[in-house]
Protein backbone atom coordinates (compact mmCIF):
# COMPACT_ATOMS: atom_id res chain seq x y z
CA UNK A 1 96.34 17.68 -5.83
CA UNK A 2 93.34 19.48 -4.12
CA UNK A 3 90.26 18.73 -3.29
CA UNK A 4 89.32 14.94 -5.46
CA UNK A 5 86.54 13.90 -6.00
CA UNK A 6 85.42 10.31 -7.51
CA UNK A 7 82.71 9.56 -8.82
CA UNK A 8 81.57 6.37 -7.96
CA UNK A 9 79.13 5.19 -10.11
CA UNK A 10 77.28 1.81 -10.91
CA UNK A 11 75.95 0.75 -14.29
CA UNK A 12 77.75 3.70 -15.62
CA UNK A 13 77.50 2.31 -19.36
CA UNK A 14 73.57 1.73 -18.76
CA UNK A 15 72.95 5.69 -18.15
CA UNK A 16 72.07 4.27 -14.98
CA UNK A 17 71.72 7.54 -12.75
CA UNK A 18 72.89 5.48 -9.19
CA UNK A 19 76.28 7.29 -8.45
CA UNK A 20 77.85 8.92 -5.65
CA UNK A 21 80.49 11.95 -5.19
CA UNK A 22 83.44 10.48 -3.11
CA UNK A 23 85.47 13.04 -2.01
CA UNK A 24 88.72 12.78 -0.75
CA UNK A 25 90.16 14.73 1.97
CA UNK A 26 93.06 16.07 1.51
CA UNK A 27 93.46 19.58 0.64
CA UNK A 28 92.05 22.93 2.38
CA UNK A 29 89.70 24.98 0.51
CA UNK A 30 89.63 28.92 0.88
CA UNK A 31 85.87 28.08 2.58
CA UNK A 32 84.77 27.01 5.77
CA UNK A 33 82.22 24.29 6.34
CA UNK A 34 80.38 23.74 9.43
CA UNK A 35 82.34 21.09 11.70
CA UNK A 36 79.34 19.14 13.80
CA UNK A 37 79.78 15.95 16.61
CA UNK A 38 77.64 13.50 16.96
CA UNK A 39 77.51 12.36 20.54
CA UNK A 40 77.14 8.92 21.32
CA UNK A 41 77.44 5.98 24.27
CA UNK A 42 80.48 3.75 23.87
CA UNK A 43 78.30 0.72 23.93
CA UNK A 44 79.71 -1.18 26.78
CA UNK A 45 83.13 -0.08 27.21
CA UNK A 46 82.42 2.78 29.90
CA UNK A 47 79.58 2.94 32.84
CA UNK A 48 77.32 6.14 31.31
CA UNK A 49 75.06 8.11 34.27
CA UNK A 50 71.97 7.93 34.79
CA UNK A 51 70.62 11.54 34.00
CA UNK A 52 70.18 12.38 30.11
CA UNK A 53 70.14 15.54 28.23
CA UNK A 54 66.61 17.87 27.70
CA UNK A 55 66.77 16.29 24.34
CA UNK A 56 66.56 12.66 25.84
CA UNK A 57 70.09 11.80 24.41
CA UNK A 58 72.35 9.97 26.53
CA UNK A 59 75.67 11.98 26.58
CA UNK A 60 79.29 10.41 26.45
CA UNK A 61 82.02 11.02 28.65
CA UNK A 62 83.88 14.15 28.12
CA UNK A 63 86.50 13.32 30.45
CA UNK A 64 87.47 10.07 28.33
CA UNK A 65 87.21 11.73 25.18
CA UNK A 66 89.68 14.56 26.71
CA UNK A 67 91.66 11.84 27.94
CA UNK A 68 92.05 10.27 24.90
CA UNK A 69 92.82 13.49 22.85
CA UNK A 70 95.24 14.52 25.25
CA UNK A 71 97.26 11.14 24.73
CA UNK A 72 96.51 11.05 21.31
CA UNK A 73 96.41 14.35 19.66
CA UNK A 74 100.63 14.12 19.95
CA UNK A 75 100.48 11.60 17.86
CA UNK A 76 98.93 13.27 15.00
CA UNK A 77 101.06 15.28 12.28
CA UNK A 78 100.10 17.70 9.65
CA UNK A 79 101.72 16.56 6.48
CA UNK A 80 102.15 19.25 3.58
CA UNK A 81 102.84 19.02 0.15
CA UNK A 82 104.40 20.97 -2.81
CA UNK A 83 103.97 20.71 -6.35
CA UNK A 84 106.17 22.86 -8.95
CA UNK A 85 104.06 23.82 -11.64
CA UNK A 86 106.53 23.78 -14.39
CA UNK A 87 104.19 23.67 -17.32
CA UNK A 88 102.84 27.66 -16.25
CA UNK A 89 105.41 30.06 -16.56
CA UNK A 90 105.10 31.98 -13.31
CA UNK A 91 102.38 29.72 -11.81
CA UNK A 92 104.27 28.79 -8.77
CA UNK A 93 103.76 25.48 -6.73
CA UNK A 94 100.26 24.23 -5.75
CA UNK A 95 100.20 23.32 -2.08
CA UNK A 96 98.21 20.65 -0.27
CA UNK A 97 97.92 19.60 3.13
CA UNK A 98 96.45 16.36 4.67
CA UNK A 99 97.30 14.57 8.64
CA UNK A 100 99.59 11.36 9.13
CA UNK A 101 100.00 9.65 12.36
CA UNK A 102 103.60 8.36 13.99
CA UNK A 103 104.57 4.51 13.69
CA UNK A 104 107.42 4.56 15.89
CA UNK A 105 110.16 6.24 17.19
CA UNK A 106 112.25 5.82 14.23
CA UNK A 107 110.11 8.65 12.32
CA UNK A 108 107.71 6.59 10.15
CA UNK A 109 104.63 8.47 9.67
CA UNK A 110 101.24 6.70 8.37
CA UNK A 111 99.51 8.99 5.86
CA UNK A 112 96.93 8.03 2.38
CA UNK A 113 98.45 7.78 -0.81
CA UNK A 114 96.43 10.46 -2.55
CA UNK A 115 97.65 12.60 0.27
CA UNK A 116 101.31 12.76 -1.30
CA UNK A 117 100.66 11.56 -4.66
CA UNK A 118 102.28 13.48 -7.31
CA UNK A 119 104.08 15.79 -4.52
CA UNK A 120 107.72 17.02 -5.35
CA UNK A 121 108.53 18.70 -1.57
CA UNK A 122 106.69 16.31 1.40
CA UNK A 123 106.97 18.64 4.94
CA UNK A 124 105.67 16.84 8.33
CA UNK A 125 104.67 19.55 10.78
CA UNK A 126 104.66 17.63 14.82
CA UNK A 127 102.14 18.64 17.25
CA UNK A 128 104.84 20.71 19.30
CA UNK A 129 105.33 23.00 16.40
CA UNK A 130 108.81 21.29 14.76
CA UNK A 131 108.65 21.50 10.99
CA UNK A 132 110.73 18.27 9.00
CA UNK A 133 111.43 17.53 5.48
CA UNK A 134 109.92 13.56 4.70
CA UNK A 135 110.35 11.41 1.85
CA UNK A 136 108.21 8.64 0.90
CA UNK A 137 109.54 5.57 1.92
CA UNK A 138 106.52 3.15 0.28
CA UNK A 139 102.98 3.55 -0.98
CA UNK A 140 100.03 1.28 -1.75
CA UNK A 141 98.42 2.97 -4.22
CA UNK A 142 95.33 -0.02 -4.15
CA UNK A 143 94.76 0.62 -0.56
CA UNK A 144 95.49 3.84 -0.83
CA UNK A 145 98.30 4.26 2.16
CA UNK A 146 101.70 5.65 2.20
CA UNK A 147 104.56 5.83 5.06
CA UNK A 148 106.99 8.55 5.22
CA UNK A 149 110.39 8.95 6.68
CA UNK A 150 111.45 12.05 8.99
CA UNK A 151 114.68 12.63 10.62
CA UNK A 152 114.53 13.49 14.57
CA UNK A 153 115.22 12.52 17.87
CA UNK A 154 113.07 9.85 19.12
CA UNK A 155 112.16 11.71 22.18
CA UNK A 156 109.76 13.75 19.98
CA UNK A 157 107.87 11.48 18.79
CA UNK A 158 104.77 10.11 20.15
CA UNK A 159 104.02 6.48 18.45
CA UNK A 160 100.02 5.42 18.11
CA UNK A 161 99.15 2.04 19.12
CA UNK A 162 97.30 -0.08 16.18
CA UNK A 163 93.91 -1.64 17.07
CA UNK A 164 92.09 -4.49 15.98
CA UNK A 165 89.79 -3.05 13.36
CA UNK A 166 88.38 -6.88 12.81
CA UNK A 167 86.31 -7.08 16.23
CA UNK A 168 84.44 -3.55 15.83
CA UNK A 169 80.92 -3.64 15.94
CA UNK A 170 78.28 -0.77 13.97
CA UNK A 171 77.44 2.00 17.34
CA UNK A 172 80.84 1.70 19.45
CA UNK A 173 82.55 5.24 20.00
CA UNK A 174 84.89 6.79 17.25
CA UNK A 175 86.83 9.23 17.86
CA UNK A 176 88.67 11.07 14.39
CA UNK A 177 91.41 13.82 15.10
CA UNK A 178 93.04 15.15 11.96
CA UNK A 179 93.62 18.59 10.36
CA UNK A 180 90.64 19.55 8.74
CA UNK A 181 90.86 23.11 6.50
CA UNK A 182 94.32 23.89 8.35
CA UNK A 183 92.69 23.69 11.86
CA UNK A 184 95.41 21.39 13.78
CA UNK A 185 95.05 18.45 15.37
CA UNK A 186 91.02 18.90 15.33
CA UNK A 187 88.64 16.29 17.09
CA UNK A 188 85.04 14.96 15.89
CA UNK A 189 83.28 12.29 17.65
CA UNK A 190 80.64 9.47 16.65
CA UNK A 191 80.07 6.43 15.87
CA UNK A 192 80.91 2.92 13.45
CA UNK A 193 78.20 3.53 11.48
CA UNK A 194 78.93 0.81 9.17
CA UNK A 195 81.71 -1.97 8.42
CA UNK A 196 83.02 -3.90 5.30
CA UNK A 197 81.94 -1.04 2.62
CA UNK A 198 82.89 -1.45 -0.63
CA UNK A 199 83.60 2.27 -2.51
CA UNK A 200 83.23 0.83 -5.85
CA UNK A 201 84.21 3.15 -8.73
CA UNK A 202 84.13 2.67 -12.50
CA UNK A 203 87.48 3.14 -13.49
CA UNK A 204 89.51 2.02 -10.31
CA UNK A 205 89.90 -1.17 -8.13
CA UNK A 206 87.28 -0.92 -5.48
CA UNK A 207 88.23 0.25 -1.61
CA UNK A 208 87.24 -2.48 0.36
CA UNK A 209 86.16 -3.18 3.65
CA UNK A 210 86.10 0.12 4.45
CA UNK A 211 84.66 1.40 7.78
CA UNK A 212 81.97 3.99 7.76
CA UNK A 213 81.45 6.55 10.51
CA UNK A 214 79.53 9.90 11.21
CA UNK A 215 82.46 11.58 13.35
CA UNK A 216 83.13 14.32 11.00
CA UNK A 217 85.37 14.37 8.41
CA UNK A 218 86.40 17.42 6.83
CA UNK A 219 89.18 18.39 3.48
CA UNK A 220 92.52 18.02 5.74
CA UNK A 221 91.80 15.13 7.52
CA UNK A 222 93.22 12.69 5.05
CA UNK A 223 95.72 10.52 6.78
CA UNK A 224 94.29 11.31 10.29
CA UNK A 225 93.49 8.49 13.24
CA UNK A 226 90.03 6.79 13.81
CA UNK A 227 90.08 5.53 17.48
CA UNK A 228 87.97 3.91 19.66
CA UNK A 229 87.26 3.84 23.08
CA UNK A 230 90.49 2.98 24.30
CA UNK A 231 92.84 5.30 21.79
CA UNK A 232 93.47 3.03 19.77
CA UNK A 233 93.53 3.23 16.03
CA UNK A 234 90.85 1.69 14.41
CA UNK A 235 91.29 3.56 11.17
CA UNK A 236 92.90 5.64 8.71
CA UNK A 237 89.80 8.50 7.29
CA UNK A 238 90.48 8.90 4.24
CA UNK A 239 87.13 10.08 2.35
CA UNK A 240 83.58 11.63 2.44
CA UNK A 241 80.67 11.64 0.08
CA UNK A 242 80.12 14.95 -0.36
CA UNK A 243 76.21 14.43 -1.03
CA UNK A 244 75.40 13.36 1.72
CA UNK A 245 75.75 14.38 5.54
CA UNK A 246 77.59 12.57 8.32
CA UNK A 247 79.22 9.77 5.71
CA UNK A 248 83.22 9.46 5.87
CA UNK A 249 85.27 5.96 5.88
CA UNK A 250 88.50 4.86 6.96
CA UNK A 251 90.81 2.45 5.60
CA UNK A 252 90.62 -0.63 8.50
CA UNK A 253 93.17 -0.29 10.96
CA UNK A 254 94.19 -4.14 9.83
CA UNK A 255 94.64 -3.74 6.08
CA UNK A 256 97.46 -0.68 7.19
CA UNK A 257 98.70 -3.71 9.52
CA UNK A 258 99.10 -6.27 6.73
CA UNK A 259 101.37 -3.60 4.50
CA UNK A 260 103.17 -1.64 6.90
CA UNK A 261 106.27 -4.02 7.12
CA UNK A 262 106.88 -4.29 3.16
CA UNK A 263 105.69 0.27 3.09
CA UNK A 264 108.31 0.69 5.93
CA UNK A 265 110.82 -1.82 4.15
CA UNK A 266 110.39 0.61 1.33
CA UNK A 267 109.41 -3.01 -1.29
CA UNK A 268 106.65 -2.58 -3.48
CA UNK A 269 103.55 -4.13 -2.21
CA UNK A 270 102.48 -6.72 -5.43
CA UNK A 271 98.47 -6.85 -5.47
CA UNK A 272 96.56 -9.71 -7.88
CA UNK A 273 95.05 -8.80 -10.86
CA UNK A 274 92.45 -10.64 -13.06
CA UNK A 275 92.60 -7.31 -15.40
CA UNK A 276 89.31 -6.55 -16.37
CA UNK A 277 86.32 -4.20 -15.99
CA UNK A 278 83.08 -5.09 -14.56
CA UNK A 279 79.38 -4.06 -14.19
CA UNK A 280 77.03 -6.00 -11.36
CA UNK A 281 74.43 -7.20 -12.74
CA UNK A 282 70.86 -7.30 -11.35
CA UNK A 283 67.31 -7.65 -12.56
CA UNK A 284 67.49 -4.06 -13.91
CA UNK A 285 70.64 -4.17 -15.22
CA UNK A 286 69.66 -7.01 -17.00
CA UNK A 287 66.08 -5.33 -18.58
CA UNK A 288 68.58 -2.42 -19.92
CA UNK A 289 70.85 -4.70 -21.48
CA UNK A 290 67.91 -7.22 -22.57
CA UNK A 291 69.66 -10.19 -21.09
CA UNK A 292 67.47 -13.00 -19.43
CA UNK A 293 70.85 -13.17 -16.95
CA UNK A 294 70.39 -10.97 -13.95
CA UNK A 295 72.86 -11.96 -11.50
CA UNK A 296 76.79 -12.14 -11.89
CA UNK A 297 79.11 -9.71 -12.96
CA UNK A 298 79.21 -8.48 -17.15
CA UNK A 299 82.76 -7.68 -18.22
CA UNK A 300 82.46 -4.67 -20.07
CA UNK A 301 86.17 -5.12 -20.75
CA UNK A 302 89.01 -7.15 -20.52
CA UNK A 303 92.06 -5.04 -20.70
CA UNK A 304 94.11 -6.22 -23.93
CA UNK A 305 96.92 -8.55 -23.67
CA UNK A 306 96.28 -8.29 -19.04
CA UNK A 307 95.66 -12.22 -17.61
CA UNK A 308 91.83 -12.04 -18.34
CA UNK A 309 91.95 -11.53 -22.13
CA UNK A 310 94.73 -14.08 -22.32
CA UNK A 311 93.04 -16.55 -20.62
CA UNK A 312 90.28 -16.08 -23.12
CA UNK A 313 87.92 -14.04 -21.50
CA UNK A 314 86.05 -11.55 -23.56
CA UNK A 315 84.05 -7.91 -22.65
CA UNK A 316 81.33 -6.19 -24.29
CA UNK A 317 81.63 -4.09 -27.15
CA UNK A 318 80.19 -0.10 -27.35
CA UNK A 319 77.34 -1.70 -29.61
CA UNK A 320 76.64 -4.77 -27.63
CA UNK A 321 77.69 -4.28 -23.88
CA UNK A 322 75.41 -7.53 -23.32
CA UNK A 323 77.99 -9.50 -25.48
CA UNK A 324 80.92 -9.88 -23.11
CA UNK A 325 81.06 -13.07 -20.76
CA UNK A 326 78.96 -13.42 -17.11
CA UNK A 327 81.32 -14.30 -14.11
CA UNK A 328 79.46 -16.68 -12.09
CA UNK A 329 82.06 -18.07 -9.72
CA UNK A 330 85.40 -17.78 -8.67
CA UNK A 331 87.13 -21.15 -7.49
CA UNK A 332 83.97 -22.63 -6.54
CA UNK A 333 82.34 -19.41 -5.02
CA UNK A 334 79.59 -17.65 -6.36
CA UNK A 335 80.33 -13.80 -7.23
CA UNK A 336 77.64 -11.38 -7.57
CA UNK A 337 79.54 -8.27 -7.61
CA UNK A 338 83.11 -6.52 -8.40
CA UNK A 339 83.81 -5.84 -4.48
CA UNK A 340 83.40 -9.79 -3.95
CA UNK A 341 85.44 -10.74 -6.33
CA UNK A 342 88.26 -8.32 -6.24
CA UNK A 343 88.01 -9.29 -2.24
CA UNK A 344 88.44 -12.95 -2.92
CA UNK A 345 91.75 -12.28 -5.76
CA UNK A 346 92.95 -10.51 -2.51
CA UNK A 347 93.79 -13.46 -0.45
CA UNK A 348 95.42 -14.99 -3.91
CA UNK A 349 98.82 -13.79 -5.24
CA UNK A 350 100.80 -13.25 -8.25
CA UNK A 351 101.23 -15.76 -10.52
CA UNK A 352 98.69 -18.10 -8.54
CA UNK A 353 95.79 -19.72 -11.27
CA UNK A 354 92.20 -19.46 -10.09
CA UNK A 355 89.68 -20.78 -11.71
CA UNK A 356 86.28 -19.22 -13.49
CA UNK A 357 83.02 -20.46 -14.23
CA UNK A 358 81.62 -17.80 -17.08
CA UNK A 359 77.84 -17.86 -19.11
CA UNK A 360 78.69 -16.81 -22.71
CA UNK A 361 76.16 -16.53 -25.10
CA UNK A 362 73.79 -18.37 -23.11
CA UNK A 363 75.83 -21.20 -21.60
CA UNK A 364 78.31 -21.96 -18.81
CA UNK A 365 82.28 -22.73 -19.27
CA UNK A 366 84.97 -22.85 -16.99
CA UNK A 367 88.14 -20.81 -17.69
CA UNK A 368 91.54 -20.89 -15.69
CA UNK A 369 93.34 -17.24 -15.40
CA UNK A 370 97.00 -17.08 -13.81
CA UNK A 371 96.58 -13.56 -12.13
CA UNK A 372 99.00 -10.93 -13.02
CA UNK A 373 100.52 -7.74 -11.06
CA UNK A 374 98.02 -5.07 -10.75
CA UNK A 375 100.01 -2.62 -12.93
CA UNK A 376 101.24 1.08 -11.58
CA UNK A 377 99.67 2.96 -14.48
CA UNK A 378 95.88 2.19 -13.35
């Protein structure tokens, strides 16, 4: 547990230097980093005054973001974890903390994944001070989201209200309020600065979809609520890149939506997989690996005996990366990188056959791949 980071990096095998440092945003470090807002109109929602600030900026309305906290802010837990370090005589436990946010009166709490992952003891702190053991009741490792179960009276429990993260639009208001380095129940403000991101990594399934915003997000706030304008929540924040300033994203409000019933049902939630690894490929991509192909997406690999390889579908080797097969198309649709592609085996599911087109050596073929389980051990 701690403070993750992942490097997400394209063209990885090419000694391409293009990668970022994801950083999720769970734990609190010893340090303190500067917490900043970035104040900004709600784009239609409220009337703003006339006047402006000295610096010509138009400012929002504190009384609606106060509003909106003070509703809100209930709803926000901090959730902290406990790992026995067993393998170090006298080490301890290793402690982590992160934010959730209450479902319902019936004491499910919406937190990530990587904010429990691994944890032995799970302890939900409410905003009125009450400390409660939780369990995990279901996880989605994929989209990385996980719902916990406390025991209390209903009465203490102040339920969020799920918006519809599909009808945002880049500059309306958002609002984050999580627990950033300890500090409870914290609030940043700014704007969608971007929708449908893709946080590609080598070496996991891409985060799609993601919404990008500069209300700050700090180690802690893992788990916490994106809102907008009317309290809703828009989004789960769940990372930063650490190299840059002002860049966090949140899980959409709508993929939490589509797995809460089977997270809260405590079923496994069953994701596609085509079971392979993949490099985009573009004109300079293409120059490294001296192929005259420079669109379409190189398996490096296709993982041994997953639905890819036994469909027939071969990766590159160490000596040849250019070697392995070119997805084209998926069922008709062109493909021209990993986040398209995994985004398309999304709306499939398990066991379903989709069919590829694939350049091998020069020349097109069409493949059909039943899709497997994305397996727990990836």
């Amino acid at each position: 547990m701690g403070h993750y980071a992942v490097g997400a990096t394209f063209g990885l095998v090419l000694g391409l230097s293009l990668g970022f440092g994801w950083s999720w945003v769970r734990s609190a470090p010893s340090s303190l980093a500067e917490v900043t807002t970035a104040p900004s109109p709600v784009g239609g929602e409220t009337a703003w005054p006339s006047n402006v600030t000295p610096s010509g900026r138009v400012p929002y309305d504190e009384d609606l973001i106060a509003a909106i906290y003070e509703r809100v802010s209930p709803s926000v837990v901090n959730v902290t974890t406990r790992l026995a370090l067993e393998s170090l005589p006298g080490a301890g436990s290793r402690q982590g903390t992160g934010s959730g946010i209450v479902l319902d009166t019936d004491g499910h709490i919406l937190t990530n994944h990587h904010v429990v992952d691994d944890a032995g003891d799970v302890e939900v702190t409410l905003a009125d001070g009450t400390h409660l053991a939780a369990r995990i009741r279901g996880w989605d490792v994929l989209n990385d989201l996980a719902v916990l179960k406390v025991e209390t009276p209903p009465e203490r429990l102040r339920p969020v209200t799920l918006g519809d993260s599909g009808s945002l639009q880049v500059g309306q208001l958002a609002i984050a309020i999580g627990n950033p380095y300890g500090f409870s129940r914290t609030l940043t403000v700014g704007v969608v600065s971007g929708l449908g991101r893709p946080i590609e990594d080598a070496g996991r399934r891409p985060l799609l979809d993601m919404v990008q915003t500069d209300a700050a997000i700090n180690p802690g706030s893992s788990g916490g609520p994106l809102l907008n304008v009317r309290g809703e929540v828009i989004g789960i924040t769940t990372l930063v890149d650490r190299s840059q300033l002002n860049v966090g994203f949140a899980i959409p409000a709508n993929t939490a939506r589509r797995v809460l019933p089977t997270l809260i049902a405590g079923e496994p939630v069953r994701h596609p997989w085509l079971g392979i690894a993949g490099v985009n490929l573009s004109p300079l991509v293409a120059e490294q690996l001296g192929t005259s192909i420079d669109d379409g997406i190189l398996i490096r690999e296709a993982t041994a005996d997953g639905p890819a390889a036994r469909a027939g579908l071969r990766g590159g080797t160490s000596a040849d990366l250019g070697g392995g097969d070119v997805i084209r198309s998926i069922d008709g649709r062109p493909v021209t990188r990993v986040a398209d592609l995994v985004a398309y085996i999304n709306t499939r599911q398990v066991g379903e056959t989709v069919g590829l087109v694939v350049n091998r050596d020069g020349a097109d073929r069409s493949l059909r791949v039943t899709l497997g389980e994305y397996p727990d051990d990836r």
